[in-house]
PDB file of N, CA and C in Angstrom:
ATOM      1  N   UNK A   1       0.848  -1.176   0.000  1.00  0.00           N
ATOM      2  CA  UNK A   1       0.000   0.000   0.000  1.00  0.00           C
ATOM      3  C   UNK A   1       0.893   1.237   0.000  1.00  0.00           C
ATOM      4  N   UNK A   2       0.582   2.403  -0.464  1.00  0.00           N
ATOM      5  CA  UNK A   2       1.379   3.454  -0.790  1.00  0.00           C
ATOM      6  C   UNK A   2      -0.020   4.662  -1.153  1.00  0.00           C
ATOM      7  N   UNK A   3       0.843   5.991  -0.530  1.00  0.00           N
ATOM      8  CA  UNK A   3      -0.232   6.966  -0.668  1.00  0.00           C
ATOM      9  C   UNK A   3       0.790   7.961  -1.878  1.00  0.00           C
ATOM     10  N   UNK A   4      -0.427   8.526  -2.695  1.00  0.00           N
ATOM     11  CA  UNK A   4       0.002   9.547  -3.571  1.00  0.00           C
ATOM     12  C   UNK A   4      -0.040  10.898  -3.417  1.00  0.00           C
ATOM     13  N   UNK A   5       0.424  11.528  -4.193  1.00  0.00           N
ATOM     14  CA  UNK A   5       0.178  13.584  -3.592  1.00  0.00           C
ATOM     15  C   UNK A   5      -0.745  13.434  -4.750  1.00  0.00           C
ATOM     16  N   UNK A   6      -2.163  13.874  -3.906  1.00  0.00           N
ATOM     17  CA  UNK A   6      -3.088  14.474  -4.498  1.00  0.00           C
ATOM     18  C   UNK A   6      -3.085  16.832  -5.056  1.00  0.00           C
ATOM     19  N   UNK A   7      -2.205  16.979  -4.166  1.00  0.00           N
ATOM     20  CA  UNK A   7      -2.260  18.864  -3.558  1.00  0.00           C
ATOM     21  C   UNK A   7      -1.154  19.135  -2.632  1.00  0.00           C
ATOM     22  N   UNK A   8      -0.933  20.213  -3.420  1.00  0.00           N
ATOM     23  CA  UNK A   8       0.345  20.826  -2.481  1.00  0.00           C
ATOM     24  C   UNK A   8      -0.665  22.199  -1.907  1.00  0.00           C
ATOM     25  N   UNK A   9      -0.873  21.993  -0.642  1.00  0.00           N
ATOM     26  CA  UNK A   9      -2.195  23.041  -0.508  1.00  0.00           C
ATOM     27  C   UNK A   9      -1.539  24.395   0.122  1.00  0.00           C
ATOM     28  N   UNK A  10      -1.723  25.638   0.218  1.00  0.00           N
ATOM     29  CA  UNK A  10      -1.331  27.216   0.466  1.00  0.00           C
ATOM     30  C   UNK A  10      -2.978  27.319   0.648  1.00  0.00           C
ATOM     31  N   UNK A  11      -2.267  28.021   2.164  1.00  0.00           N
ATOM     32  CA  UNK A  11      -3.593  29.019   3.025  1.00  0.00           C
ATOM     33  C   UNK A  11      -2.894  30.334   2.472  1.00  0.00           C
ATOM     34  N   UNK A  12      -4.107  31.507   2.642  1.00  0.00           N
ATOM     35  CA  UNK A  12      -3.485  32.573   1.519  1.00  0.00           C
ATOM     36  C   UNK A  12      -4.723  33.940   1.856  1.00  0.00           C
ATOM     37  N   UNK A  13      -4.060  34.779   1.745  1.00  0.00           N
ATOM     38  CA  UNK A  13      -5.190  35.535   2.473  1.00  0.00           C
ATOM     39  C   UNK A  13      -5.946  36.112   1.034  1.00  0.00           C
ATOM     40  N   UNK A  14      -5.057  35.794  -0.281  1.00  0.00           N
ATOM     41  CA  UNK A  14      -5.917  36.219  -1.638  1.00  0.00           C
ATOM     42  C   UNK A  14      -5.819  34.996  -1.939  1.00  0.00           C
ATOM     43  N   UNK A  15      -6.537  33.856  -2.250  1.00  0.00           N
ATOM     44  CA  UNK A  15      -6.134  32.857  -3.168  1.00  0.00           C
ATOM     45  C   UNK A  15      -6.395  32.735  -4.820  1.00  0.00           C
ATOM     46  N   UNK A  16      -7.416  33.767  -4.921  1.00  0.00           N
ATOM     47  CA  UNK A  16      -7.147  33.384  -6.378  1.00  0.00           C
ATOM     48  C   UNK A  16      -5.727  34.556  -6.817  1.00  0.00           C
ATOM     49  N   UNK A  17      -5.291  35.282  -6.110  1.00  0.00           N
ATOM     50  CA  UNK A  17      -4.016  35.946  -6.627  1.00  0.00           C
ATOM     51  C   UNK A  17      -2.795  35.211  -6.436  1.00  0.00           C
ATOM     52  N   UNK A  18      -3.027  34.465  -5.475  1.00  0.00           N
ATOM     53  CA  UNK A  18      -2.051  33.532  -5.124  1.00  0.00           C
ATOM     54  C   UNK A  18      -1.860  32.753  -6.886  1.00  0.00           C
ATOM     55  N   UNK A  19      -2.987  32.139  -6.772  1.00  0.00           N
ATOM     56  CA  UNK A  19      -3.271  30.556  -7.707  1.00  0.00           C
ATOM     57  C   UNK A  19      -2.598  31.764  -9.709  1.00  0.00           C
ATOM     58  N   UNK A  20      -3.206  32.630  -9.350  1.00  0.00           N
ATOM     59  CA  UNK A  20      -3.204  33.091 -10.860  1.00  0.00           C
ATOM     60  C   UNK A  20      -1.546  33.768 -10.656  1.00  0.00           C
ATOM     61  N   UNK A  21      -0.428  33.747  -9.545  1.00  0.00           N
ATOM     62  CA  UNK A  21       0.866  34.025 -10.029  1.00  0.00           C
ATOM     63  C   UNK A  21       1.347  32.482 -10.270  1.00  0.00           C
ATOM     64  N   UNK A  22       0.775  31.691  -9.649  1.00  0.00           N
ATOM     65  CA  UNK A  22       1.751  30.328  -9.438  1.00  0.00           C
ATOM     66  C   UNK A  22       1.230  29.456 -10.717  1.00  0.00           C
ATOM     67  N   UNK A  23       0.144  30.174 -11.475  1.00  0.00           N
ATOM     68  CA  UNK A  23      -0.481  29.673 -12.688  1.00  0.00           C
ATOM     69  C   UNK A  23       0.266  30.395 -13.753  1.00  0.00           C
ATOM     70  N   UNK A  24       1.000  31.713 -13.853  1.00  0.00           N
ATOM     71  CA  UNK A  24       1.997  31.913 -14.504  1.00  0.00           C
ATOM     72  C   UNK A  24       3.632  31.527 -14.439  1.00  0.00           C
ATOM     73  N   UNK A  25       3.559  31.013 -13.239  1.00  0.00           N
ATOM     74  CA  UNK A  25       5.160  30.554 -12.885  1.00  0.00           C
ATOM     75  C   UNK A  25       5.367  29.203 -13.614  1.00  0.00           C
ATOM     76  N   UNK A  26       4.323  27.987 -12.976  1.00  0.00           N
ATOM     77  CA  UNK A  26       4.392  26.758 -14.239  1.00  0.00           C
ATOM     78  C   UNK A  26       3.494  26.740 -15.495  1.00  0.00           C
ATOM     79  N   UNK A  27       2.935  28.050 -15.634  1.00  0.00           N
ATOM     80  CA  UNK A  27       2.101  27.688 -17.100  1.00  0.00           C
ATOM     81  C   UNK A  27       1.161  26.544 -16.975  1.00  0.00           C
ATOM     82  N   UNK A  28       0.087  26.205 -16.039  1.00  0.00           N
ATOM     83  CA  UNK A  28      -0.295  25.131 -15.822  1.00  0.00           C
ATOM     84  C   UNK A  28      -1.813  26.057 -15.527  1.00  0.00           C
ATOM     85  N   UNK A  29      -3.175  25.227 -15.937  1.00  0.00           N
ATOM     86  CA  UNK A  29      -4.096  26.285 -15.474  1.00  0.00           C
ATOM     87  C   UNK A  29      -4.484  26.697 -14.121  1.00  0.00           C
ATOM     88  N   UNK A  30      -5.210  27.859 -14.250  1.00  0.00           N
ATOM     89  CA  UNK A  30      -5.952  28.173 -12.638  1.00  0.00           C
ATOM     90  C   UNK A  30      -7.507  27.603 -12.656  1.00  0.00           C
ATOM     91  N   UNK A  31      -8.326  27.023 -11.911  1.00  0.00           N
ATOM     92  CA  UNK A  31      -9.559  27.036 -11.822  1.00  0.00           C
ATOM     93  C   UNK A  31     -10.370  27.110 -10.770  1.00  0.00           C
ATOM     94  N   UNK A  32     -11.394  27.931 -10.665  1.00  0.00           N
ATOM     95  CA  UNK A  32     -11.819  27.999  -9.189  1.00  0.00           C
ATOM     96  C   UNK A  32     -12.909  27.029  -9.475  1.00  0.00           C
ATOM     97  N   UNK A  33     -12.522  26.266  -7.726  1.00  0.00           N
ATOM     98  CA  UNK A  33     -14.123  25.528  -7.159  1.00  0.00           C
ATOM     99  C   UNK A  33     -14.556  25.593  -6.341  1.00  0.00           C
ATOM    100  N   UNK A  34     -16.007  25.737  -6.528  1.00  0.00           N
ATOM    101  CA  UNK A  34     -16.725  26.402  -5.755  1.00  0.00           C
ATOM    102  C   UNK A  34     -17.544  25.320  -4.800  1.00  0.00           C
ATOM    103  N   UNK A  35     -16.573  24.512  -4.443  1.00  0.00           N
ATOM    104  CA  UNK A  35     -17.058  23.410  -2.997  1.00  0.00           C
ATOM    105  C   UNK A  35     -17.772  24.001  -1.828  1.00  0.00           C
ATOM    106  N   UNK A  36     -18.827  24.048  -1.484  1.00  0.00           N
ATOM    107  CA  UNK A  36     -19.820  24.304  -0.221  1.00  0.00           C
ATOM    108  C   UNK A  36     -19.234  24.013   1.038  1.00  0.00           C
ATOM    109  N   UNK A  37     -18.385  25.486   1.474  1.00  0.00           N
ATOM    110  CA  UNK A  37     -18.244  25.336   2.795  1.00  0.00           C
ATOM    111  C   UNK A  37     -16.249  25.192   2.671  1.00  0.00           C
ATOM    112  N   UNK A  38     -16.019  25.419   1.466  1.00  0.00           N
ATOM    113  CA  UNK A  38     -14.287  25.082   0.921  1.00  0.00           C
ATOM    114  C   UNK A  38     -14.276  25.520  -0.662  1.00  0.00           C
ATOM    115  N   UNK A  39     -14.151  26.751  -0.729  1.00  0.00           N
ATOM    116  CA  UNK A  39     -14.066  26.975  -2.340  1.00  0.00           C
ATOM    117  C   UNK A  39     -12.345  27.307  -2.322  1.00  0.00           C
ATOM    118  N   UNK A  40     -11.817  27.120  -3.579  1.00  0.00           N
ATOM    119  CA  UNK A  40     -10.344  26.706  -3.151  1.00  0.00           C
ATOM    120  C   UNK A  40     -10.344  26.840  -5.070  1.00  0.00           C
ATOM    121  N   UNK A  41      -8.856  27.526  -5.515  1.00  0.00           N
ATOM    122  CA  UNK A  41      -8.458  27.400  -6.471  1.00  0.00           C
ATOM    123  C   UNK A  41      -7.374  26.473  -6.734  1.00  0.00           C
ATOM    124  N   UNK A  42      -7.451  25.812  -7.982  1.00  0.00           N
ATOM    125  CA  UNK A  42      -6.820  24.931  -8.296  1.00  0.00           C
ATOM    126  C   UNK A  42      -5.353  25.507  -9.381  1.00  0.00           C
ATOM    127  N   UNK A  43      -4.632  25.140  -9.311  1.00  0.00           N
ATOM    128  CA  UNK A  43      -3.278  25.215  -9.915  1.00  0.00           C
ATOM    129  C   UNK A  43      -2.537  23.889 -10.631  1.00  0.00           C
ATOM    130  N   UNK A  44      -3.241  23.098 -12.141  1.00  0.00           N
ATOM    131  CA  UNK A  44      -2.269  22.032 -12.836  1.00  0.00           C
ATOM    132  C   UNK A  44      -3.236  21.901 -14.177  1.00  0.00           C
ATOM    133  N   UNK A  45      -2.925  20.710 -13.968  1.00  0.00           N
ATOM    134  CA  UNK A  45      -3.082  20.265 -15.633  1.00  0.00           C
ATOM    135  C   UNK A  45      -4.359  18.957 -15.226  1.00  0.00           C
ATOM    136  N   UNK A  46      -5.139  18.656 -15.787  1.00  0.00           N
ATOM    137  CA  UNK A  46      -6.390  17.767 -15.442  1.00  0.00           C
ATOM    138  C   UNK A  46      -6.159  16.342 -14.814  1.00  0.00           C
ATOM    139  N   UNK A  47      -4.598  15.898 -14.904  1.00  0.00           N
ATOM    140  CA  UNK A  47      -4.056  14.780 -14.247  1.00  0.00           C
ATOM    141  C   UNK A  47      -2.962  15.115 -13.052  1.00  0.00           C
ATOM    142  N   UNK A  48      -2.597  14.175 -12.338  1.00  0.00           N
ATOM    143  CA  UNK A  48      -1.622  14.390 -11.688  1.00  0.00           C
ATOM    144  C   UNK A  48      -1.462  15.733 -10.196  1.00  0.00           C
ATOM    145  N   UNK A  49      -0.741  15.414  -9.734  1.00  0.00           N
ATOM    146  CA  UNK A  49      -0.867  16.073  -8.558  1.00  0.00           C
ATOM    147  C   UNK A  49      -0.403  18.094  -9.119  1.00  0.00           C
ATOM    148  N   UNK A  50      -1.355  18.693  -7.902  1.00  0.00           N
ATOM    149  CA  UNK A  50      -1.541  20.244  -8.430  1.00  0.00           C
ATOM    150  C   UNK A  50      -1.351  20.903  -6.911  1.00  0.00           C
ATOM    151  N   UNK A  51      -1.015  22.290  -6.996  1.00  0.00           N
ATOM    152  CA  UNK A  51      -1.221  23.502  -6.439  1.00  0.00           C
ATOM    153  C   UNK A  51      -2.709  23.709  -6.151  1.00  0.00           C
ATOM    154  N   UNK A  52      -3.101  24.157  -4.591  1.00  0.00           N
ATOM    155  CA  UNK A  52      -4.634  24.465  -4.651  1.00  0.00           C
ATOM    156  C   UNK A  52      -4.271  25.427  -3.465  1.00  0.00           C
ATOM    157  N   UNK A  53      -5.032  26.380  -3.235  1.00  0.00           N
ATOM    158  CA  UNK A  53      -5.096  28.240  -2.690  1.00  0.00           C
ATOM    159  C   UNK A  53      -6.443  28.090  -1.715  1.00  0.00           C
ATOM    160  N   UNK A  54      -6.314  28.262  -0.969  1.00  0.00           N
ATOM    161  CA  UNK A  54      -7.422  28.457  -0.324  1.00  0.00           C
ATOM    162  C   UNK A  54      -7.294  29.626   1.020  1.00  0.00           C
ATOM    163  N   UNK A  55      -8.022  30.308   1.090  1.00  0.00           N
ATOM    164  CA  UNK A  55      -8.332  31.551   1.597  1.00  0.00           C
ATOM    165  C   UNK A  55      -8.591  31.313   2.959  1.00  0.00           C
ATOM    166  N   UNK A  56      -7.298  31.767   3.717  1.00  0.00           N
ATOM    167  CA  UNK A  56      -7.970  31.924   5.082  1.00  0.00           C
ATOM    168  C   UNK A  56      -7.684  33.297   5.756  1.00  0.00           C
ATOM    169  N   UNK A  57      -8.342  33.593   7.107  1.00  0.00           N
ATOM    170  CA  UNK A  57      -8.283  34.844   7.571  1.00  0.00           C
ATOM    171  C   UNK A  57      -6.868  35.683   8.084  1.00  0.00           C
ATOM    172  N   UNK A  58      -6.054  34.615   8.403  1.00  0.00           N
ATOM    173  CA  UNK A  58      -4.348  35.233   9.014  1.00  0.00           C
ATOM    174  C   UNK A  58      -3.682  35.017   8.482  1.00  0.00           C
ATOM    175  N   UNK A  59      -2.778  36.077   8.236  1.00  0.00           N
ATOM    176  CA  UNK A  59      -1.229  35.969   7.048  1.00  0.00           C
ATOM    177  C   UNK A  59      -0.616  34.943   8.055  1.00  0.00           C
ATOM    178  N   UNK A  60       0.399  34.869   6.561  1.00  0.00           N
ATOM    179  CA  UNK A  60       1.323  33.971   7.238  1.00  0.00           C
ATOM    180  C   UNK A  60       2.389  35.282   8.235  1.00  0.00           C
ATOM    181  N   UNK A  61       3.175  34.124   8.967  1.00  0.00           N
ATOM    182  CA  UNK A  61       3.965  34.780  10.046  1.00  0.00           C
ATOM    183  C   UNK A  61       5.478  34.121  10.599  1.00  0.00           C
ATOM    184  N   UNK A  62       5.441  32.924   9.332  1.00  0.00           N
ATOM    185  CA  UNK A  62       6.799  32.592  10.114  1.00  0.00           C
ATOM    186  C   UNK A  62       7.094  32.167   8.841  1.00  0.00           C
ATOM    187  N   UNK A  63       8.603  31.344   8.838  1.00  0.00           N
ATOM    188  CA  UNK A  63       9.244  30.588   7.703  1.00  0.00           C
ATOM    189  C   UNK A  63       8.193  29.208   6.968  1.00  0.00           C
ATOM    190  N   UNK A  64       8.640  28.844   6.306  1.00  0.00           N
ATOM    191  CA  UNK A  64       7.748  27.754   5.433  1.00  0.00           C
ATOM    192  C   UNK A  64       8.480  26.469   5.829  1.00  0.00           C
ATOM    193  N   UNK A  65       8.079  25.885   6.460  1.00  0.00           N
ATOM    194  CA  UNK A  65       8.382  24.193   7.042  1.00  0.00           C
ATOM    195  C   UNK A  65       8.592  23.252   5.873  1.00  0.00           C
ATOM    196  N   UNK A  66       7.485  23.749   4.254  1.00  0.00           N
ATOM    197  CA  UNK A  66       8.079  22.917   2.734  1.00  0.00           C
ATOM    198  C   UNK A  66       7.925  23.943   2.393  1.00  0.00           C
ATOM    199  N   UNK A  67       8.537  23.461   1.032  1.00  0.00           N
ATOM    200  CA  UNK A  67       8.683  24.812  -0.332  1.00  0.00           C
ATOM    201  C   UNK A  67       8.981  23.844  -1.486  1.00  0.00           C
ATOM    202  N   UNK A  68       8.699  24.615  -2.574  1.00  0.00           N
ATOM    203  CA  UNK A  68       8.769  23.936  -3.983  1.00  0.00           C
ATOM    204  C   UNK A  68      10.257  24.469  -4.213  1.00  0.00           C
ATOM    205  N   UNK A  69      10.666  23.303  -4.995  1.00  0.00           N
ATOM    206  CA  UNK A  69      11.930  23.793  -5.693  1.00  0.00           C
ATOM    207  C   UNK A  69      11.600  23.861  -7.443  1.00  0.00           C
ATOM    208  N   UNK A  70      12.094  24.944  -8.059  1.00  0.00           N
ATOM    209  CA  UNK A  70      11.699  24.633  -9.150  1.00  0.00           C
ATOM    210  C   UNK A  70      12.947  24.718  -9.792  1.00  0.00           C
ATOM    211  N   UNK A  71      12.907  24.166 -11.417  1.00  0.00           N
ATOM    212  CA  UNK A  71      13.976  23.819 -12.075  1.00  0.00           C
ATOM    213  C   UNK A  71      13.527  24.757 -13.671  1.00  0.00           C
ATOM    214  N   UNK A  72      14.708  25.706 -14.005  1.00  0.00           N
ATOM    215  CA  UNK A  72      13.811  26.125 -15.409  1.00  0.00           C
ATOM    216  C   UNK A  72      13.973  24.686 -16.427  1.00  0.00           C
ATOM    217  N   UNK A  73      13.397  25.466 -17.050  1.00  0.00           N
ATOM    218  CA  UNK A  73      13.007  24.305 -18.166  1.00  0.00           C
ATOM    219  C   UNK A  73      13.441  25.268 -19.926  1.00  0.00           C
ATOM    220  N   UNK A  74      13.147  26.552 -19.786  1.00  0.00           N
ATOM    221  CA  UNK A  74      13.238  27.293 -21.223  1.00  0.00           C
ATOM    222  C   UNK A  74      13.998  28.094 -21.214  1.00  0.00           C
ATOM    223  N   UNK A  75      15.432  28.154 -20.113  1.00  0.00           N
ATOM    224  CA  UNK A  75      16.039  28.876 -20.562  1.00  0.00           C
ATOM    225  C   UNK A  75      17.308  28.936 -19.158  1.00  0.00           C
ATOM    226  N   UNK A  76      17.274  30.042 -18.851  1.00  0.00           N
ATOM    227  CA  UNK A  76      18.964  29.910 -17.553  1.00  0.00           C
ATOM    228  C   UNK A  76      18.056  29.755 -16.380  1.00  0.00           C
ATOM    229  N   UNK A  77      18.942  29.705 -15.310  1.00  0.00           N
ATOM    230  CA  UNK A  77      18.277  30.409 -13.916  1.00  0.00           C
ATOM    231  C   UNK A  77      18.178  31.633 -13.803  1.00  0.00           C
ATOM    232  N   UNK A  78      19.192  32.365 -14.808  1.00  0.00           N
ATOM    233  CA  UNK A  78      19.257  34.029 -14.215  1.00  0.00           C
ATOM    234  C   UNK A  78      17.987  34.884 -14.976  1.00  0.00           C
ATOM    235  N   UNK A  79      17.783  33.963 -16.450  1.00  0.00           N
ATOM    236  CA  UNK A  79      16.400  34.412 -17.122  1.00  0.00           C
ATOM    237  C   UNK A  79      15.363  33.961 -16.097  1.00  0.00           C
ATOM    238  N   UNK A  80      15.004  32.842 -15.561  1.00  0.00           N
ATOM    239  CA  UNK A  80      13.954  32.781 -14.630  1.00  0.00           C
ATOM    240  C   UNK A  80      13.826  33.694 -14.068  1.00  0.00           C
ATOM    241  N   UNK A  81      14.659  33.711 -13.256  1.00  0.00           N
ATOM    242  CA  UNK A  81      14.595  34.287 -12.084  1.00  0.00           C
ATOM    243  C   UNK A  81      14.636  35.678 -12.498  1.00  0.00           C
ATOM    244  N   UNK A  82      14.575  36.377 -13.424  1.00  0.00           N
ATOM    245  CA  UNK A  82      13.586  37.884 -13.697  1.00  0.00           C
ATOM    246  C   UNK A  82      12.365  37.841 -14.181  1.00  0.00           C
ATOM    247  N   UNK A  83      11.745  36.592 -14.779  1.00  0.00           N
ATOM    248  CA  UNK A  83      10.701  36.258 -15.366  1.00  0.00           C
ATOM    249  C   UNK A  83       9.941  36.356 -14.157  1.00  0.00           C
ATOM    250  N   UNK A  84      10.147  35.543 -12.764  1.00  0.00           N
ATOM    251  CA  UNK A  84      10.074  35.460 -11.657  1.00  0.00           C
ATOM    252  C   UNK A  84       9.428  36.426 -10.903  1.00  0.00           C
ATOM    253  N   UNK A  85      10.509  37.467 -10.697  1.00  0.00           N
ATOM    254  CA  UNK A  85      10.297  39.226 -10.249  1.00  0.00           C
ATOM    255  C   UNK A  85       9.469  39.611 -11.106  1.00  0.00           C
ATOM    256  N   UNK A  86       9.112  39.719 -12.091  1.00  0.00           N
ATOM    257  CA  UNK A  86       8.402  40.345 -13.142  1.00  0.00           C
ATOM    258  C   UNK A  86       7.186  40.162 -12.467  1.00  0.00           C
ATOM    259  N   UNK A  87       6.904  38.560 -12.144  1.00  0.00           N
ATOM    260  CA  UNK A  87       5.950  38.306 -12.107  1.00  0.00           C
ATOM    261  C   UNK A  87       5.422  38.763 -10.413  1.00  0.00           C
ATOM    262  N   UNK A  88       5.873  38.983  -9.686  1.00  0.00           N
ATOM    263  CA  UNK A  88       5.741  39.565  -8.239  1.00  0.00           C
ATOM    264  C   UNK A  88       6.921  38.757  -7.701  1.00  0.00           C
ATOM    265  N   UNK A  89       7.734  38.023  -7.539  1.00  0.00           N
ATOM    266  CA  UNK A  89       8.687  37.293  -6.700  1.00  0.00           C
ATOM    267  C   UNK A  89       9.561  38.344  -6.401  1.00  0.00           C
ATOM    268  N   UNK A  90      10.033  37.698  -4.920  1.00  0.00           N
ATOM    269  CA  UNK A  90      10.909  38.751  -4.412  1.00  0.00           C
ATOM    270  C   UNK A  90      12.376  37.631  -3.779  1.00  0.00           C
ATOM    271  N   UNK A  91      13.677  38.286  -4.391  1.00  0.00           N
ATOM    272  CA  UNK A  91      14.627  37.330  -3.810  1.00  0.00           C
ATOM    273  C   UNK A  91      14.705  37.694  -2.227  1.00  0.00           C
ATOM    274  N   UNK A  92      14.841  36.303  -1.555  1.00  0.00           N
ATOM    275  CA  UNK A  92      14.955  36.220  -0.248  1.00  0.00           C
ATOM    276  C   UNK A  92      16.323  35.997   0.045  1.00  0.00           C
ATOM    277  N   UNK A  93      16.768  35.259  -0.272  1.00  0.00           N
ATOM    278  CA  UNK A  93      18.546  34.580  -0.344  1.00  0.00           C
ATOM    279  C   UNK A  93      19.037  34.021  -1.392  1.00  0.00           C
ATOM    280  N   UNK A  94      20.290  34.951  -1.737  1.00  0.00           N
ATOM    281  CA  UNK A  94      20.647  34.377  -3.134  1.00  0.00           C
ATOM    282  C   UNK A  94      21.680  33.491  -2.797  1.00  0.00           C
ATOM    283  N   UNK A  95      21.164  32.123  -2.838  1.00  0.00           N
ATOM    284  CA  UNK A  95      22.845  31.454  -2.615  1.00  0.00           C
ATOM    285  C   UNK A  95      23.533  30.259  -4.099  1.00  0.00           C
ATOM    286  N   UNK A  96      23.408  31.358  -4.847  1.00  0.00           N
ATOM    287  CA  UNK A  96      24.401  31.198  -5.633  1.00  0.00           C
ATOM    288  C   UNK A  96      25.915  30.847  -5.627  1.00  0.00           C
ATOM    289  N   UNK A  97      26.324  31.693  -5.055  1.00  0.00           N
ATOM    290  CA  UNK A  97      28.142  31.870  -4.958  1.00  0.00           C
ATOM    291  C   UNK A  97      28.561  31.087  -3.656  1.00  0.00           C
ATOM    292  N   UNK A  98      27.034  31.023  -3.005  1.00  0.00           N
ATOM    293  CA  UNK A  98      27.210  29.984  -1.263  1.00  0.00           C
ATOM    294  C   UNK A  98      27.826  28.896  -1.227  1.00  0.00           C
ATOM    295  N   UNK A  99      28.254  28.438  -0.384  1.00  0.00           N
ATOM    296  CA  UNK A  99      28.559  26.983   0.011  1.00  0.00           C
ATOM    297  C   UNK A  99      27.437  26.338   0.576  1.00  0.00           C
ATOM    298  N   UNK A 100      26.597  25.605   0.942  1.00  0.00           N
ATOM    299  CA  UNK A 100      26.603  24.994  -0.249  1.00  0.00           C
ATOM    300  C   UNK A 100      25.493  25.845  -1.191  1.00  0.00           C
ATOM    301  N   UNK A 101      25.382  25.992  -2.035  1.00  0.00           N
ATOM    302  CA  UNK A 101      25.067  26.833  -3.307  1.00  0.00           C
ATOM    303  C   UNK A 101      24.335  26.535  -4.525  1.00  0.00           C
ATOM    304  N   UNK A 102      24.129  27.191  -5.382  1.00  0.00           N
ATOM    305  CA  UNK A 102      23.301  27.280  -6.971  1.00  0.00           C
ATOM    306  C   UNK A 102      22.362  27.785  -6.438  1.00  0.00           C
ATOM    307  N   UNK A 103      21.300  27.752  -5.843  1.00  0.00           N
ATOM    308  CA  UNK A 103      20.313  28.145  -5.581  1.00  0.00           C
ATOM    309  C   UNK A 103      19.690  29.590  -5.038  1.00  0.00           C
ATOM    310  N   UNK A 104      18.251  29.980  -5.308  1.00  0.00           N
ATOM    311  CA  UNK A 104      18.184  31.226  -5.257  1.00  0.00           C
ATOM    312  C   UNK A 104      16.686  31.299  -4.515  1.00  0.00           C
ATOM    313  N   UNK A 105      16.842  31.757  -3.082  1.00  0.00           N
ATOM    314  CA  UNK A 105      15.526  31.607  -2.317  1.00  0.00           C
ATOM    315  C   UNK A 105      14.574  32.867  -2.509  1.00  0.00           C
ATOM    316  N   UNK A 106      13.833  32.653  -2.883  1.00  0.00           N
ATOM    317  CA  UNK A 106      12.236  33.588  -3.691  1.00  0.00           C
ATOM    318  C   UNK A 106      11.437  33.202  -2.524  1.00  0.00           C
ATOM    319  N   UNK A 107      10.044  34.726  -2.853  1.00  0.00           N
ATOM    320  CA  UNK A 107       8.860  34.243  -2.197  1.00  0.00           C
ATOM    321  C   UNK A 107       8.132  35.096  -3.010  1.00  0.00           C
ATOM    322  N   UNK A 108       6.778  34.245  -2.909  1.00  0.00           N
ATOM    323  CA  UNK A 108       5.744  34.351  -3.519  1.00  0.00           C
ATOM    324  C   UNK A 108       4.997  35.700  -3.122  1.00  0.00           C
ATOM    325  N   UNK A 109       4.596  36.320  -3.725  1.00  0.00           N
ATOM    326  CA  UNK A 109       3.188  37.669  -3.548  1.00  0.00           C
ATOM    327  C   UNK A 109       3.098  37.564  -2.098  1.00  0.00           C
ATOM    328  N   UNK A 110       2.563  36.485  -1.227  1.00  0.00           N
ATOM    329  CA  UNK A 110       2.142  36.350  -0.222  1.00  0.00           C
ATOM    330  C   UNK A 110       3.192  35.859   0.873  1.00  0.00           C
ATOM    331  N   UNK A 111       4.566  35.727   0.388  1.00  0.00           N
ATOM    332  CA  UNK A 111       5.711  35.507   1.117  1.00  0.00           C
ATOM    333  C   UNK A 111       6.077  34.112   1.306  1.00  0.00           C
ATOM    334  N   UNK A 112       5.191  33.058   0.740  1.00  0.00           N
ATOM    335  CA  UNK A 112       5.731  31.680   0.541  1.00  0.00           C
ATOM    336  C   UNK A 112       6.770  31.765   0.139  1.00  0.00           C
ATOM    337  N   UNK A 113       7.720  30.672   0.731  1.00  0.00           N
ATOM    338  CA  UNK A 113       9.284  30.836   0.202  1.00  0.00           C
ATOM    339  C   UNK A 113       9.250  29.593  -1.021  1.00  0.00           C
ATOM    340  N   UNK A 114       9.857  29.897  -1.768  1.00  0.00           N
ATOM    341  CA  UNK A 114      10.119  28.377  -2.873  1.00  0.00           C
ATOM    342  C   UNK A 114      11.813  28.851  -3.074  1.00  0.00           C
ATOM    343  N   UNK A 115      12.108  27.939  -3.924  1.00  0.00           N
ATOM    344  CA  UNK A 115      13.655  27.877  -4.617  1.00  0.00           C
ATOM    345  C   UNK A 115      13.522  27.578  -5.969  1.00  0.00           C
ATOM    346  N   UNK A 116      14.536  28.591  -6.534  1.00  0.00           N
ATOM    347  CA  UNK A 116      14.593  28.293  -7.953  1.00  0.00           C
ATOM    348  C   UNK A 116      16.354  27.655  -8.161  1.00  0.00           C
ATOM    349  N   UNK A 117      16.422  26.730  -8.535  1.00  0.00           N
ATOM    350  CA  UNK A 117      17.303  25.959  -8.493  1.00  0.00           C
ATOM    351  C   UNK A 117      18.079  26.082  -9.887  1.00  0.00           C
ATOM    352  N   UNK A 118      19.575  26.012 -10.079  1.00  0.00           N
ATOM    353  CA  UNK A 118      20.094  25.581 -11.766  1.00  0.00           C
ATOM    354  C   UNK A 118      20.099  25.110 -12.508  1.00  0.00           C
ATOM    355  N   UNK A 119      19.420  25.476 -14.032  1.00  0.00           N
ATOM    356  CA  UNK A 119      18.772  24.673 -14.431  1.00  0.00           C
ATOM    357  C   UNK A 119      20.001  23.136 -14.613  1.00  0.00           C
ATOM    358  N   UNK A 120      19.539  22.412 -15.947  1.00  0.00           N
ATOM    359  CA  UNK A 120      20.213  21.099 -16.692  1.00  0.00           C
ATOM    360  C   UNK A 120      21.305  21.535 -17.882  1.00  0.00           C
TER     361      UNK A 120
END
């Protein structure tokens, strides 16, 4: 027996602003559902495990216990990672030149931390 990731879930005090930056970061769609008593936006592609936003009343207030790492795919890390900012991301720690290193700590609109990692 073995369990699968259905949702990588974010409490969010905007969620569909949340869902519609992190829907431009992987190019993957946004959709809201409107579940009775849990309406919650969705973040993927019609299979496979997704991003979902859901709206609650208190910001966040401390560090992020997980975070996504992401990997570009169309181009450098240093192009991401303005594509990134463009898009609202803000660098948190650049540890690039670090020991240990490549990596570049971002957060989201709402201050979720993720990593954008070097690409292949």
């Amino acid at each position: 027996m073995r369990s699968a990731i259905l949702n990588v879930t974010f409490d969010c005090t905007d969620a569909r602003a949340q869902a519609e930056f992190w829907s431009q970061v992987t190019r993957w769609p946004a959709t809201f559902h409107d579940m009775p008593g849990n309406p919650f936006w969705r973040v993927g592609e019609e299979t496979g495990a997704s991003l979902v936003f859901v709206t609650v009343p208190e910001p966040k207030t401390t560090k992020n216990r997980i975070h996504l790492d992401l990997l570009p795919r169309d181009g450098t890390q240093a192009e991401e990672l303005e594509r990134l900012q463009a898009l609202g991301a803000r660098v948190v720690d650049d540890r690039r030149t670090a020991t240990p290193g490549s990596w570049i700590v971002l957060a989201d609109p709402e201050g979720n931390e993720f990593c954008l990692e070097e690409g292949d």
